[in-house]
Protein backbone atom coordinates (compact mmCIF):
# COMPACT_ATOMS: atom_id res chain seq x y z
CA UNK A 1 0.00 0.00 0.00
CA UNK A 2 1.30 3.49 -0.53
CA UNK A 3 0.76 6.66 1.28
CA UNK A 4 1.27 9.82 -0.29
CA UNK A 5 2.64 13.15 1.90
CA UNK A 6 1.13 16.26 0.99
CA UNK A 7 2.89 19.70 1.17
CA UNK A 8 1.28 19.88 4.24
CA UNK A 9 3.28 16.87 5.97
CA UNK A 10 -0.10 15.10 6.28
CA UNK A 11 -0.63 11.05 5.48
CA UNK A 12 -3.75 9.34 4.90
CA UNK A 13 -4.31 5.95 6.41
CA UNK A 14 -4.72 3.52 3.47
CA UNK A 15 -8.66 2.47 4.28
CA UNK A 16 -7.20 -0.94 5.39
CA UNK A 17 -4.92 0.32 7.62
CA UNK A 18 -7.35 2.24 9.38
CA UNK A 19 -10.15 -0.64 9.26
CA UNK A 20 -7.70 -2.35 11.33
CA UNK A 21 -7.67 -0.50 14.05
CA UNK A 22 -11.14 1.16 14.40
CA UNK A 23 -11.28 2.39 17.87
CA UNK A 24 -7.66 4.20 17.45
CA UNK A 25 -8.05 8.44 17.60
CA UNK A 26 -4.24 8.85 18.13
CA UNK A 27 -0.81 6.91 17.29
CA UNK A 28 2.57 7.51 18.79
CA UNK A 29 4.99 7.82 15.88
CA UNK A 30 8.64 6.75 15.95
CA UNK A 31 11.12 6.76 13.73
CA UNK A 32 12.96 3.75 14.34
CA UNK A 33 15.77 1.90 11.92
CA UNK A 34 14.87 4.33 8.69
CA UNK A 35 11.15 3.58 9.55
CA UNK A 36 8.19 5.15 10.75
CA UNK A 37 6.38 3.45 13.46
CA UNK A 38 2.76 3.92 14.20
CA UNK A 39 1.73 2.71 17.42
CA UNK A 40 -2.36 2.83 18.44
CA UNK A 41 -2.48 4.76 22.00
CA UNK A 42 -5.44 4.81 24.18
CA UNK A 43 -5.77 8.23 25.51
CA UNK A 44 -7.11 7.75 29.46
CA UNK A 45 -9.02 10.89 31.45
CA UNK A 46 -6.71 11.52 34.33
CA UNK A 47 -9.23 10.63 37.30
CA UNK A 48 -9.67 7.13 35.81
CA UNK A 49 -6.21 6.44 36.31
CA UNK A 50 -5.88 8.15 39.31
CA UNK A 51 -8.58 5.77 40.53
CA UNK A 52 -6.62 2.79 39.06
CA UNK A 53 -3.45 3.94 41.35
CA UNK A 54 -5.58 4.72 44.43
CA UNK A 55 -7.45 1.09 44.21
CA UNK A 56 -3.71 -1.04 43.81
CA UNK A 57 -2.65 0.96 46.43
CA UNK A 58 -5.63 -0.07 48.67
CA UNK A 59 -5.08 -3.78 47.83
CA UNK A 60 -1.11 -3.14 49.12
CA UNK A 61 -1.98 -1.62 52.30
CA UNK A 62 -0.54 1.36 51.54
CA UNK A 63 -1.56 4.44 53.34
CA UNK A 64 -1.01 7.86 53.40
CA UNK A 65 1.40 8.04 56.63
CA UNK A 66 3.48 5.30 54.09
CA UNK A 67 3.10 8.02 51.18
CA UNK A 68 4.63 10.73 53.99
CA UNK A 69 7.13 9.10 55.28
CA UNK A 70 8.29 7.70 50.88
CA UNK A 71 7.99 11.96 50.31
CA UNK A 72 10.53 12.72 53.89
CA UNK A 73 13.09 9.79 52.28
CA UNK A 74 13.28 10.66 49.33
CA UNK A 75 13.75 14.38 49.93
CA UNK A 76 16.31 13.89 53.02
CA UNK A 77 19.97 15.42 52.86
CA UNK A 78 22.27 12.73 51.88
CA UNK A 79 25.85 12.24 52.93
């Protein structure tokens, strides 16, 4: 299949290309060994994930006196 650039540095999908991956909005592109790579990303709202990260650390028993006392070593002077 070919893929023409236009002065614009725009690319149509070929229409099988983009049948194949019907749910994809946006594609991280590489350039990787003289090739472009096109990678389907799914784009997640920020609270969703942030629910996600609150709910794993839930199951771990984390809490937030953990998170403070992470925050204090990680920030401490070092020798």
């Amino acid at each position: 299949m070919l893929a023409k650039k236009t002065s614009k540095n725009q690319i149509t999908l070929p229409k099988p290309v983009a049948e194949a991956f019907p749910d994809a909005q946006y594609f991280d592109v590489r350039v990787q060994n003289n090739k472009i790579l096109l990678m389907p990303v799914r784009i997640a709202p920020a609270e969703s994930v942030l629910d996600g990260v609150r709910e794993k650390m839930k199951k771990l028993g984390i809490t937030p006196k953990d998170i403070s006392g992470a925050i204090r070593w990680a920030r401490r002077k070092r020798k």
